[in-house]
C-alpha atoms as a PDB file:
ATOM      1  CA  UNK A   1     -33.211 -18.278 -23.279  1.00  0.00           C
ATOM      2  CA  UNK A   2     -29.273 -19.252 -24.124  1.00  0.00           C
ATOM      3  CA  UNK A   3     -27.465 -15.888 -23.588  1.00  0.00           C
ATOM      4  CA  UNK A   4     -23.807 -15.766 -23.982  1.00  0.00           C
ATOM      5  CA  UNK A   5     -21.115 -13.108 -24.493  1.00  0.00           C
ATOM      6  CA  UNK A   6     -20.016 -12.429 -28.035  1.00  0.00           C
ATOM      7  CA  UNK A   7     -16.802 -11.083 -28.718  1.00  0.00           C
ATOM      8  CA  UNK A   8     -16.468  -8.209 -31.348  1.00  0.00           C
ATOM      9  CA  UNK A   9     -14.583  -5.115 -32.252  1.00  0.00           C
ATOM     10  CA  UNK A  10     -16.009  -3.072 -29.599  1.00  0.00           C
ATOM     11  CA  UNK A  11     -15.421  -5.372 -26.859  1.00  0.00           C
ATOM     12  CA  UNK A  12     -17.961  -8.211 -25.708  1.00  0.00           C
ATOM     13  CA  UNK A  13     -21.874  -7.907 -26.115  1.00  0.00           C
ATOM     14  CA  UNK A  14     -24.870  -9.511 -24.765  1.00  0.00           C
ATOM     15  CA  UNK A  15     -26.351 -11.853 -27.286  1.00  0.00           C
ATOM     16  CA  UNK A  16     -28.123 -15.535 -27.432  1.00  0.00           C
ATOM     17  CA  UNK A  17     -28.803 -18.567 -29.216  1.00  0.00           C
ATOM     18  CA  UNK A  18     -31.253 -19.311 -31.436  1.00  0.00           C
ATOM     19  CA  UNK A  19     -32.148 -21.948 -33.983  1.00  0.00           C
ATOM     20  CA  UNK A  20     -30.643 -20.163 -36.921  1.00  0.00           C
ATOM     21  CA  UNK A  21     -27.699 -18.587 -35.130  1.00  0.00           C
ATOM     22  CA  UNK A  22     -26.191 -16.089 -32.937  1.00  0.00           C
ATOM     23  CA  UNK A  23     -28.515 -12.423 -32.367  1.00  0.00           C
ATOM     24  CA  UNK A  24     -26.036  -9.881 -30.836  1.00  0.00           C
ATOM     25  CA  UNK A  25     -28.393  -7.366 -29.412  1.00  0.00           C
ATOM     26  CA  UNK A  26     -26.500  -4.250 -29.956  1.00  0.00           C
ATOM     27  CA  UNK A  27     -26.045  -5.049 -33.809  1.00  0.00           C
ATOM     28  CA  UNK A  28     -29.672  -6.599 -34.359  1.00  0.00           C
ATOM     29  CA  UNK A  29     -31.325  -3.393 -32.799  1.00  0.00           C
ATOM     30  CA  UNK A  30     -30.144  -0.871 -35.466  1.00  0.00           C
ATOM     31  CA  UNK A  31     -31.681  -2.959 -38.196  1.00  0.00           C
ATOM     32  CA  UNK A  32     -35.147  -3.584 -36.771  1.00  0.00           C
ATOM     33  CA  UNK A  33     -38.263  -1.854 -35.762  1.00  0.00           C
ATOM     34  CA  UNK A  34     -38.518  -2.695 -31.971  1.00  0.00           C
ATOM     35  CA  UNK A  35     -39.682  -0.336 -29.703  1.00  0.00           C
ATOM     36  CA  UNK A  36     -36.753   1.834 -28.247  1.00  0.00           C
ATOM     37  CA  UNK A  37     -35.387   0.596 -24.954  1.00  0.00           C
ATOM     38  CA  UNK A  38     -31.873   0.755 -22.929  1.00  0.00           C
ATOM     39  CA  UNK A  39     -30.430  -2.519 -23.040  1.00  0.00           C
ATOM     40  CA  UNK A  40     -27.306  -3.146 -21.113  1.00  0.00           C
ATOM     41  CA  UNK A  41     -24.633  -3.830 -23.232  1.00  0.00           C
ATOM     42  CA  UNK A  42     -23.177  -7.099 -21.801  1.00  0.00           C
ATOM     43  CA  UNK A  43     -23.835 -10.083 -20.169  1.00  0.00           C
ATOM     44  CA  UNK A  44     -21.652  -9.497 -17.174  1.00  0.00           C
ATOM     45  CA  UNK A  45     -23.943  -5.999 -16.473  1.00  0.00           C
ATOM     46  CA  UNK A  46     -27.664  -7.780 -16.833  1.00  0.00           C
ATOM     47  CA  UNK A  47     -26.285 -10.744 -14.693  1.00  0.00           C
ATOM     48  CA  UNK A  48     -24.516  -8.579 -12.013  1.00  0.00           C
ATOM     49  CA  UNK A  49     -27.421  -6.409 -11.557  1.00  0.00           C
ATOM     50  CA  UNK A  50     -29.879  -7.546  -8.584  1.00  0.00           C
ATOM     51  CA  UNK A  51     -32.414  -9.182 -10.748  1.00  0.00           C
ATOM     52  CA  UNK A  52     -31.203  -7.794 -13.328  1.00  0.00           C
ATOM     53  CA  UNK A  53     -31.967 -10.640 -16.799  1.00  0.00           C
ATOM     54  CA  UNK A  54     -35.528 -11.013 -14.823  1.00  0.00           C
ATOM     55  CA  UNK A  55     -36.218  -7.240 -15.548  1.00  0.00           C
ATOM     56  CA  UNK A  56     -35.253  -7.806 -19.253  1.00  0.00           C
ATOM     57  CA  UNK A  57     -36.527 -11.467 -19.776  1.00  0.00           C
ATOM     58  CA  UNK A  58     -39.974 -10.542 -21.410  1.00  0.00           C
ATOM     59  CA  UNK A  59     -38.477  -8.206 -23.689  1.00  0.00           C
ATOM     60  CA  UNK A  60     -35.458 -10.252 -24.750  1.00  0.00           C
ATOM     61  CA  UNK A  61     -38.454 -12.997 -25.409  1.00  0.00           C
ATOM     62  CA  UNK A  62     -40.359 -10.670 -27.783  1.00  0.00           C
ATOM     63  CA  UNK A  63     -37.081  -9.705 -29.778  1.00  0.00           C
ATOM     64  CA  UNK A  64     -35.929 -13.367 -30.122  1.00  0.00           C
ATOM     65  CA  UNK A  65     -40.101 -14.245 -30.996  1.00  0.00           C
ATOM     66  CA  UNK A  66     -39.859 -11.363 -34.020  1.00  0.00           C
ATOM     67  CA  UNK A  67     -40.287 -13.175 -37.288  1.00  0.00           C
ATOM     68  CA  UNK A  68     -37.396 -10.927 -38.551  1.00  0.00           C
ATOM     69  CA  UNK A  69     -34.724 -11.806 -36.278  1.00  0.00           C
ATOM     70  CA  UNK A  70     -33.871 -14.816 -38.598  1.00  0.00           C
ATOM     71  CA  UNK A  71     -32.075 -12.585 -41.004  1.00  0.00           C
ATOM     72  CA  UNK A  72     -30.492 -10.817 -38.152  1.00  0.00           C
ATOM     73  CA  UNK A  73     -28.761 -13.783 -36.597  1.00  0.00           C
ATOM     74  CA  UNK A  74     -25.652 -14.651 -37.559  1.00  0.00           C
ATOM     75  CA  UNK A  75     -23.976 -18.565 -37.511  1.00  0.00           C
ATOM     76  CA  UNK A  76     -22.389 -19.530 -34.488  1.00  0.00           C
ATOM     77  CA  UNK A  77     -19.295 -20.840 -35.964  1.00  0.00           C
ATOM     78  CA  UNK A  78     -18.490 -16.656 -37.127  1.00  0.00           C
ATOM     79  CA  UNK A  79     -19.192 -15.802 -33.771  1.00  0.00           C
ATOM     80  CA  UNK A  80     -16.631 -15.789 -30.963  1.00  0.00           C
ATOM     81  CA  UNK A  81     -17.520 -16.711 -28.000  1.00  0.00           C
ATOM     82  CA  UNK A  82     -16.019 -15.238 -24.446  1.00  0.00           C
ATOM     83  CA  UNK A  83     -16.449 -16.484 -20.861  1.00  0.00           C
ATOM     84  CA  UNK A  84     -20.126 -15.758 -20.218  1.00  0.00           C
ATOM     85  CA  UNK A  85     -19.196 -13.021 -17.733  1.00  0.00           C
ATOM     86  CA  UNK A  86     -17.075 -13.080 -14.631  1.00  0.00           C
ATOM     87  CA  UNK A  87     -18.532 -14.073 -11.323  1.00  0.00           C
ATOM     88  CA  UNK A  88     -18.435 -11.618  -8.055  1.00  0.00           C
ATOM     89  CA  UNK A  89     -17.346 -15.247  -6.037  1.00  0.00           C
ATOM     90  CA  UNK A  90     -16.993 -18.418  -7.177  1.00  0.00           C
ATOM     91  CA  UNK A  91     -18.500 -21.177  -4.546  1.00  0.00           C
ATOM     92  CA  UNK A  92     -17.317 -24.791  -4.930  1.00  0.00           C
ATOM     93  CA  UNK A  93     -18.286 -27.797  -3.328  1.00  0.00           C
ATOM     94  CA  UNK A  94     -16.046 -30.510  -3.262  1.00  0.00           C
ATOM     95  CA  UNK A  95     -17.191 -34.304  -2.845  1.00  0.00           C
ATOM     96  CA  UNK A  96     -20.597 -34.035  -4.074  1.00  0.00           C
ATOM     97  CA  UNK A  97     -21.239 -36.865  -6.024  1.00  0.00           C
ATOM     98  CA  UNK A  98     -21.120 -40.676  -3.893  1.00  0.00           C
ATOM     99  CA  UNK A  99     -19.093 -42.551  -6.683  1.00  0.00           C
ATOM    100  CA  UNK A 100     -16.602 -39.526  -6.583  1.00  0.00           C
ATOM    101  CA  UNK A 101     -16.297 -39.761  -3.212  1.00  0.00           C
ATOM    102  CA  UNK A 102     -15.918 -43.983  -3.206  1.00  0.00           C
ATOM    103  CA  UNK A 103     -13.120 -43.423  -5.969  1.00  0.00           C
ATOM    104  CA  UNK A 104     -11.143 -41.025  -4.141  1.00  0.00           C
ATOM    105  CA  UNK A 105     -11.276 -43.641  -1.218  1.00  0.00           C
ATOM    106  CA  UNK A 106     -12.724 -41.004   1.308  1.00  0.00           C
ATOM    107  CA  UNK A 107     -15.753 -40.985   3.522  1.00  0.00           C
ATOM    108  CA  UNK A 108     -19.199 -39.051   2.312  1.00  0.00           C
ATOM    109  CA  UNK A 109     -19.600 -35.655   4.002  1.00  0.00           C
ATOM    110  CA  UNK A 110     -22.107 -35.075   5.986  1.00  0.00           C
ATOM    111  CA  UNK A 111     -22.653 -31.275   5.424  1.00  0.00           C
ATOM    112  CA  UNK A 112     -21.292 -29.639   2.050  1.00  0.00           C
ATOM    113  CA  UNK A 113     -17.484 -29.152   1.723  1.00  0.00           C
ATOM    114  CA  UNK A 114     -17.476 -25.446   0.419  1.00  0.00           C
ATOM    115  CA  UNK A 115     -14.384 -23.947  -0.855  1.00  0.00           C
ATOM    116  CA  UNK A 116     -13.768 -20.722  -2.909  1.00  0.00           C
ATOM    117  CA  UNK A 117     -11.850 -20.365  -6.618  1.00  0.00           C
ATOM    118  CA  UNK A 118     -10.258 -17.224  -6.942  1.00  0.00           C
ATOM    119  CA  UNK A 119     -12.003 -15.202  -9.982  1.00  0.00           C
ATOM    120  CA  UNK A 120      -8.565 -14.691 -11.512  1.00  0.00           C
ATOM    121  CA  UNK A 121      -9.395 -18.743 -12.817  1.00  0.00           C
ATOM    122  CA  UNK A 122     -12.011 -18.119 -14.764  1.00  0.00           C
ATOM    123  CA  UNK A 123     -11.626 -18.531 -18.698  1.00  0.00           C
ATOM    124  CA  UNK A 124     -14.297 -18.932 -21.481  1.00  0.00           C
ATOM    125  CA  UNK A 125     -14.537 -21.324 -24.380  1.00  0.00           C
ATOM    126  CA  UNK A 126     -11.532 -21.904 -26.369  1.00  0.00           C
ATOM    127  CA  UNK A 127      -9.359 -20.331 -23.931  1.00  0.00           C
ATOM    128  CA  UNK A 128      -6.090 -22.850 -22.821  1.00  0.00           C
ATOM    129  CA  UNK A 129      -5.730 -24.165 -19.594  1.00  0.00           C
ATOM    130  CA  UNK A 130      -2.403 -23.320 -18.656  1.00  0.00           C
ATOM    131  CA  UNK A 131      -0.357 -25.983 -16.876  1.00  0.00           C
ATOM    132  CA  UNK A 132       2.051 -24.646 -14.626  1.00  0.00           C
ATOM    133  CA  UNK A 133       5.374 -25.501 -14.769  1.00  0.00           C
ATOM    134  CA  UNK A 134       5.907 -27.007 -10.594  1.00  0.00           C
ATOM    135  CA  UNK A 135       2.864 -29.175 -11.195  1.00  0.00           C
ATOM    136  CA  UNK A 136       2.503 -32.563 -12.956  1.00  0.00           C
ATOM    137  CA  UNK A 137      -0.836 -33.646 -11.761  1.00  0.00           C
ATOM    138  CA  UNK A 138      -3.427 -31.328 -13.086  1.00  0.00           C
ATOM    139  CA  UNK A 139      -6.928 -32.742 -13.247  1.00  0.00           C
ATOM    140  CA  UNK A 140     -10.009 -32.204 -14.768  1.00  0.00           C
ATOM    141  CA  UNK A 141     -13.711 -31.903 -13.116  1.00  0.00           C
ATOM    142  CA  UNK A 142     -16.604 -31.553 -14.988  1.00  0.00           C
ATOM    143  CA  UNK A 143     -19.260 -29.255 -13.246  1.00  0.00           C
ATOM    144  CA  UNK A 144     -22.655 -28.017 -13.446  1.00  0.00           C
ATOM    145  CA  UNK A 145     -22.442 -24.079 -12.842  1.00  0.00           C
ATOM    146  CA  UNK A 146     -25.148 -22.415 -10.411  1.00  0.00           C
ATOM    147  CA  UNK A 147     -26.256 -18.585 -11.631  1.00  0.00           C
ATOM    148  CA  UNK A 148     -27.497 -16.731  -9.172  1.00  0.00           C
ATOM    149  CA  UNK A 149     -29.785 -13.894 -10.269  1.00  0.00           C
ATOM    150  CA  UNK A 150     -30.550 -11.812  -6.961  1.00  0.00           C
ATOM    151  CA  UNK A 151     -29.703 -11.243  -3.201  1.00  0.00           C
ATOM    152  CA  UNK A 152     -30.110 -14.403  -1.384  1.00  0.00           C
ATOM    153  CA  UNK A 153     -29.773 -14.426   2.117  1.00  0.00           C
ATOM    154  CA  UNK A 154     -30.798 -17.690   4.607  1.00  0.00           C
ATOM    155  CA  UNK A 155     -33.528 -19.008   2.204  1.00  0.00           C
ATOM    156  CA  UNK A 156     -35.492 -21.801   2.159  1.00  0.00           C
ATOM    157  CA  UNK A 157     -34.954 -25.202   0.053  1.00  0.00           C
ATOM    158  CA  UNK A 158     -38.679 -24.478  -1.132  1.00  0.00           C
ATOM    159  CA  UNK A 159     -37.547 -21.221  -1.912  1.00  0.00           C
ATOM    160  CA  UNK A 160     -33.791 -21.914  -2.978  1.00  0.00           C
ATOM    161  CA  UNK A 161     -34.554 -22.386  -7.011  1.00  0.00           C
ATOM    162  CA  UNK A 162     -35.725 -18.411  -7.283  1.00  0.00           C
ATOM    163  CA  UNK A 163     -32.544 -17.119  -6.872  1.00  0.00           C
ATOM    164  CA  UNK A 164     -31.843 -18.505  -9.744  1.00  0.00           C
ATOM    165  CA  UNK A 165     -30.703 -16.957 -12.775  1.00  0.00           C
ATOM    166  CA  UNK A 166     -29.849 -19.806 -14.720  1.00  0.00           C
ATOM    167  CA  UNK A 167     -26.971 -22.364 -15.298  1.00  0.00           C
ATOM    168  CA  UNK A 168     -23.740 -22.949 -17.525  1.00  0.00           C
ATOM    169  CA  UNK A 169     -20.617 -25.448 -17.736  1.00  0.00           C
ATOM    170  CA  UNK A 170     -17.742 -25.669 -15.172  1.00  0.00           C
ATOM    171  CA  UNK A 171     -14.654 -27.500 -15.049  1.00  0.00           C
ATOM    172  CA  UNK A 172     -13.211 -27.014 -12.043  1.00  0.00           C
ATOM    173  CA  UNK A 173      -8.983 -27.600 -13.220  1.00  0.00           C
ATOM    174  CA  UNK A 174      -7.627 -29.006 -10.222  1.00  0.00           C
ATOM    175  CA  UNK A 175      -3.817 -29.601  -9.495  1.00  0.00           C
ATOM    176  CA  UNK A 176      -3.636 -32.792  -6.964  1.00  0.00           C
ATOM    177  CA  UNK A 177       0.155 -32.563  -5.896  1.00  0.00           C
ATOM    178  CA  UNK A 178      -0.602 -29.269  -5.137  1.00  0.00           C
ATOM    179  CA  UNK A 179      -3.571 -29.593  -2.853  1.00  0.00           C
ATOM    180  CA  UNK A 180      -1.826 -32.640  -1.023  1.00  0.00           C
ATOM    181  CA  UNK A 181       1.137 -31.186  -0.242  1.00  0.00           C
ATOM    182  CA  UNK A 182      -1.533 -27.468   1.267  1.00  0.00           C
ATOM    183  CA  UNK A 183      -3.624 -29.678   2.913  1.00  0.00           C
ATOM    184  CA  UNK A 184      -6.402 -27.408   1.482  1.00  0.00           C
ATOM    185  CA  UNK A 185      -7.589 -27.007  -2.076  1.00  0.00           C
ATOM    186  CA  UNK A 186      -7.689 -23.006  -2.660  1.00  0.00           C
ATOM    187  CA  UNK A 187      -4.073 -23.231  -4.309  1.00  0.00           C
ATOM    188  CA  UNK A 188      -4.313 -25.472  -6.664  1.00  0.00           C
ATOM    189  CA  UNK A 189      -8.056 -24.893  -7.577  1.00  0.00           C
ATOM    190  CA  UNK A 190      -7.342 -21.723  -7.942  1.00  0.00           C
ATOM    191  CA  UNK A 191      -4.367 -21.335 -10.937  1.00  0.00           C
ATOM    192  CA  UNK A 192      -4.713 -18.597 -13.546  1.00  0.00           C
ATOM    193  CA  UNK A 193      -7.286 -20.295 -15.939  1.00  0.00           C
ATOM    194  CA  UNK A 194      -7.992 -23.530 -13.680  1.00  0.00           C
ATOM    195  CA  UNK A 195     -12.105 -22.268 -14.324  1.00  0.00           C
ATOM    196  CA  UNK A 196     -13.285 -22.623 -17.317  1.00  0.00           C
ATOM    197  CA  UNK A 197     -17.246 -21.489 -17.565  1.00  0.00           C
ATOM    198  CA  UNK A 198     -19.765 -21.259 -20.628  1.00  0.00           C
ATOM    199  CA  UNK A 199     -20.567 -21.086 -23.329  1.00  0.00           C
ATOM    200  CA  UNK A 200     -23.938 -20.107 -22.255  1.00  0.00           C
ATOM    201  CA  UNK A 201     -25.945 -18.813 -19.702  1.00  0.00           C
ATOM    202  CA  UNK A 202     -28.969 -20.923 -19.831  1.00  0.00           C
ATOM    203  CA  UNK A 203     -31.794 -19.326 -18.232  1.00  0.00           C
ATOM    204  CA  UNK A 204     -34.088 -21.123 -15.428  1.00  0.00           C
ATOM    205  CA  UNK A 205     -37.016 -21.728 -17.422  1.00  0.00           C
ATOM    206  CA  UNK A 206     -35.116 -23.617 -20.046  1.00  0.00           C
ATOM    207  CA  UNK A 207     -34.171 -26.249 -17.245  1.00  0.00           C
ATOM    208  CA  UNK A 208     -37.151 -27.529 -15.544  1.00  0.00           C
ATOM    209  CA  UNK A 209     -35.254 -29.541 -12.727  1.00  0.00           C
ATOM    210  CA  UNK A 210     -31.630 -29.014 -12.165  1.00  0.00           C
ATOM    211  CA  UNK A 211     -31.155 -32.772 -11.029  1.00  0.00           C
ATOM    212  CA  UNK A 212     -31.766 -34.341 -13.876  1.00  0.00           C
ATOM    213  CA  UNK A 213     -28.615 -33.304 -16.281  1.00  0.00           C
ATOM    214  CA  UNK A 214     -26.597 -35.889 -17.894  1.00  0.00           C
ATOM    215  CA  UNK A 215     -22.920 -34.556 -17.617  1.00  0.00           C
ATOM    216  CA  UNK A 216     -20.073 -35.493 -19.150  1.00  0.00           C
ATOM    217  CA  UNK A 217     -16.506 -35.021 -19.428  1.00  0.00           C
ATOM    218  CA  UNK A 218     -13.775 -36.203 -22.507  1.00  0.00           C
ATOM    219  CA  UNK A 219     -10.390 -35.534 -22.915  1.00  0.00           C
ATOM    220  CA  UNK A 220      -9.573 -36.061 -26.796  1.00  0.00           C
ATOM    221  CA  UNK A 221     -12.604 -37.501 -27.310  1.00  0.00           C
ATOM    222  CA  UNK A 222     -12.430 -40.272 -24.877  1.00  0.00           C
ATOM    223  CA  UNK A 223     -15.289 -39.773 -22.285  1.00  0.00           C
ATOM    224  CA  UNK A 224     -14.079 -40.297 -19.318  1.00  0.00           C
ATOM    225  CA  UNK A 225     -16.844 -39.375 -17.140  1.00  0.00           C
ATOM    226  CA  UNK A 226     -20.298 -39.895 -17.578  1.00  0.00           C
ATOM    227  CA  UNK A 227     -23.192 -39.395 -14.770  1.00  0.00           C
ATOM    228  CA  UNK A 228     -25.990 -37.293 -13.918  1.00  0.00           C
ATOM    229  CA  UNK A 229     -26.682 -34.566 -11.304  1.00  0.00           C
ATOM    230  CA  UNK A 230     -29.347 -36.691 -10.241  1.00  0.00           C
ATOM    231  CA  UNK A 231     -26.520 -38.840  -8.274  1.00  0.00           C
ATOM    232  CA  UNK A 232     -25.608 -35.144  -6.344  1.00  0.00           C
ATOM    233  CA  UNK A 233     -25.136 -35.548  -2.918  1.00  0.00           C
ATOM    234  CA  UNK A 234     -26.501 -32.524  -1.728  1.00  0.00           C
ATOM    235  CA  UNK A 235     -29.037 -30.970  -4.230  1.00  0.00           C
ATOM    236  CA  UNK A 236     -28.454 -27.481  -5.856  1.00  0.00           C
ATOM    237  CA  UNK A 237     -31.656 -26.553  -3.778  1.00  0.00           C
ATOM    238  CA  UNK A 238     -29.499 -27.691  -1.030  1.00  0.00           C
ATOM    239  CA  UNK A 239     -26.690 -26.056  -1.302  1.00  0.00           C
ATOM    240  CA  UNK A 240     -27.868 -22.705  -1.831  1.00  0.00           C
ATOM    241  CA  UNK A 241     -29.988 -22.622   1.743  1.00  0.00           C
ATOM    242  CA  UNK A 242     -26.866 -24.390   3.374  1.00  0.00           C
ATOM    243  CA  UNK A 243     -24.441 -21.508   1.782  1.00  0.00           C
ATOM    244  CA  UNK A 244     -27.074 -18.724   2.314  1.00  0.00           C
ATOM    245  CA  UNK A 245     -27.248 -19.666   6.025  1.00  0.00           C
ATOM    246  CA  UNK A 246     -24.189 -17.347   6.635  1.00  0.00           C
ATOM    247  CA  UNK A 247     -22.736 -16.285   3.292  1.00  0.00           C
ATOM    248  CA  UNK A 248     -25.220 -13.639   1.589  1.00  0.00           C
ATOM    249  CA  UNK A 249     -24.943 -14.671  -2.184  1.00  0.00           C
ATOM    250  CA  UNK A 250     -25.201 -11.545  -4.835  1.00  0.00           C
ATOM    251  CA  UNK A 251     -26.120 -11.511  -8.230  1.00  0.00           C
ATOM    252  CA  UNK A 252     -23.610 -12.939 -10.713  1.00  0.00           C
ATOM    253  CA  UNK A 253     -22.156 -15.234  -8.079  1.00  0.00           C
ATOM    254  CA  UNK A 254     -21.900 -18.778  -8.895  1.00  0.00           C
ATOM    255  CA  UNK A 255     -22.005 -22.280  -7.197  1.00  0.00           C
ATOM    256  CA  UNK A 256     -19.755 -24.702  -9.226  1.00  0.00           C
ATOM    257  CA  UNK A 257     -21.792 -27.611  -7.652  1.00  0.00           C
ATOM    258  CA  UNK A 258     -19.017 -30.467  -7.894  1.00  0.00           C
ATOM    259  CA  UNK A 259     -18.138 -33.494  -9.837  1.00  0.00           C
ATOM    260  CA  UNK A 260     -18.948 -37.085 -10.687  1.00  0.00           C
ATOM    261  CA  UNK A 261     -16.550 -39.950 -10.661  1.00  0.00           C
ATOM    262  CA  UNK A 262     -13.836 -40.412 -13.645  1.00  0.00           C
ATOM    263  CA  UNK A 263     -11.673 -37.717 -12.752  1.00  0.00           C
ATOM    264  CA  UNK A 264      -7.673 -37.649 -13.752  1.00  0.00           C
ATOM    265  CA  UNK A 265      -6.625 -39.215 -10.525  1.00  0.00           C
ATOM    266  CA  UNK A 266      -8.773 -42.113 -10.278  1.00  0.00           C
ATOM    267  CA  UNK A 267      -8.188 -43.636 -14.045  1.00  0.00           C
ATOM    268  CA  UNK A 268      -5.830 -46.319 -14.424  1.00  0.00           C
ATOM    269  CA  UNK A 269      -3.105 -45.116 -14.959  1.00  0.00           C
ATOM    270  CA  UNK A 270      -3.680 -41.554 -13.831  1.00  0.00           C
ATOM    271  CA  UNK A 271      -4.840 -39.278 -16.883  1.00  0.00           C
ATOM    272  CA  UNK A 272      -3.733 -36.516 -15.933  1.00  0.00           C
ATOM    273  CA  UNK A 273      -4.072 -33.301 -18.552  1.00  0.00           C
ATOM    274  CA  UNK A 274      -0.925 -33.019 -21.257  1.00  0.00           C
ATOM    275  CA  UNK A 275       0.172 -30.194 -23.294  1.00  0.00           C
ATOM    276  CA  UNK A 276      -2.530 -30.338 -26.399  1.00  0.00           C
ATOM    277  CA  UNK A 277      -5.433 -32.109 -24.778  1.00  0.00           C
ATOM    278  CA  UNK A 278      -8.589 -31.107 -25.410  1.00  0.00           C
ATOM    279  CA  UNK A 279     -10.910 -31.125 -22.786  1.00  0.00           C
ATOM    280  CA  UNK A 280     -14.767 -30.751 -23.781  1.00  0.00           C
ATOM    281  CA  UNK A 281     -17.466 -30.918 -20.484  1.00  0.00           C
ATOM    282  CA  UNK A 282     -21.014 -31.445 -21.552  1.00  0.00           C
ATOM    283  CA  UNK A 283     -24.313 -31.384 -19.860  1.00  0.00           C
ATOM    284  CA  UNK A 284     -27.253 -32.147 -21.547  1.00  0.00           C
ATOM    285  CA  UNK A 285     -29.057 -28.765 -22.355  1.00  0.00           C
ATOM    286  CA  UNK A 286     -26.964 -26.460 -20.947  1.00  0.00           C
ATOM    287  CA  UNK A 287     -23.926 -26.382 -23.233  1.00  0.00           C
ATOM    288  CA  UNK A 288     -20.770 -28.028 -24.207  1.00  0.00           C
ATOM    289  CA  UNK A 289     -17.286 -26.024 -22.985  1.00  0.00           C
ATOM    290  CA  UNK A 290     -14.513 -26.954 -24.975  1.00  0.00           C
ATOM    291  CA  UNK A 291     -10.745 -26.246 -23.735  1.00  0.00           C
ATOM    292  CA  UNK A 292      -7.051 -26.861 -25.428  1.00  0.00           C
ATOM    293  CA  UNK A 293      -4.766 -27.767 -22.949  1.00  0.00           C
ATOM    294  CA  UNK A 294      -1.108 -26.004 -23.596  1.00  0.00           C
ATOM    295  CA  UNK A 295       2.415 -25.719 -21.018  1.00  0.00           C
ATOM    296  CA  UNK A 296       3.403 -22.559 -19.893  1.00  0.00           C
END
């Protein structure tokens, strides 16, 4: 399933995708004939729940599988579309991909480089990046997004993928003057609105194997990276048994699971973001997250 958080007059609602458009649940319920049952009313409470879009997967199927919910749906481009929900913590792992690393001019870790963004960052599609006015080297990072779906504590690689819940679009805004002159990366990760996420919230099903997503990044419409998270590093499998270790992960948390080369920084000359960019990350059936870019 492709759930997502619509926007409307009563505040946001849990909804998803389908061929012919956009089914907000709330709405679509008072016009059909499915058998009564309490739905929560937003993404951010089925995600945040322990297990919570497991317990309400069969039943979301068999409302999206009704042959009337065609007429129910509504297009996509009437819809508004909010940050999927917000995260309880936001893991990132930096220096993840081997051709980032080799264009940065560093050394490839040997364990994962885990750092946090505060959830004050996060921002949905359509929402600006705001560039703030002592920085002039704000970057972008394209970034596959890690759902988890239930208490995960020192797990398995075999058993890492369970956890689960499903997977969206990152970009992890980064300000590089910022983080060289900390000598650590929470600051300028870490900016109000330096994390975009969504538009979706694909569920795990819908992606058979998590390293094999081409991913993509284009500032006014000039790609400027282009890989696959095939070419991670350390494997979303991975990284949840290495962060579970000693870090108990909760539903609704997510692992923003770095980024391949072509960032800001590394392009000749540096392209670093500009009042009205548009910055669109992509990743091949999981969504594409589309930001304007505007000063303070």
């Amino acid at each position: 399933m492709i759930l997502l958080s619509a926007v409307t007059s009563e505040g946001p609602r849990l909804a998803a995708k389908i061929a012919s458009g956009i089914v907000i649940f709330s709405q679509a319920k008072a016009h059909s004939s499915w058998e009564e049952r309490t739905l929560p009313l937003t993404l951010q409470a089925a995600v945040t729940e322990d297990g919570g879009v497991e317990r309400l997967r069969a039943y979301l199927k068999a409302v999206l599988d009704d042959p009337q919910i065609g007429r129910l749906a509504i297009p996509e481009d009437e819809v508004r579309v909010g940050k999927p929900f917000l995260p309880g913590n936001v893991f990132c792992i930096g220096s993840n991909y081997r051709d980032h690393v080799q264009e940065g001019g560093g050394t490839l870790p040997e364990r994962p480089i885990l750092f946090a963004k505060w959830t004050s960052a996060i921002i949905g599609p359509g929402d600006p990046i705001v560039l703030p006015s002592d920085t002039s080297e704000v970057d972008y990072e394209a970034e596959l997004g890690v759902v988890i779906g239930r208490r995960c504590r020192s797990v398995s690689m075999a058993e890492a993928l369970d956890y689960v819940v499903g997977y969206t679009c990152m970009n992890d805004v980064s300000a590089r003057d910022f983080q060289r002159s900390d000598v650590q990366w929470a600051r300028g990760k870490s900016q109000d609105t330096f994390g975009p996420m969504g538009p979706y919230l694909v569920t795990r099903d819908e992606v058979p194997d998590p390293q094999a997503l081409p991913i993509r990044c284009s500032v006014n419409g000039r790609i400027l990276q282009n890989s696959n998270t095939q070419l991670m590093i350390f494997p979303v499998r991975e990284l949840i048994a290495f962060i579970s270790r000693g870090i108990t992960l909760h539903a609704g948390d997510v692992i923003s699971t770095g980024t391949p080369h072509g960032v800001g920084f590394a392009q000749k000359p540096p392209a670093f973001l500009r009042p009205g960019d548009e910055v669109v990350v992509e990743i091949d059936g999981v969504g594409r997250l589309s930001n304007p870019v505007k000063a303070m």
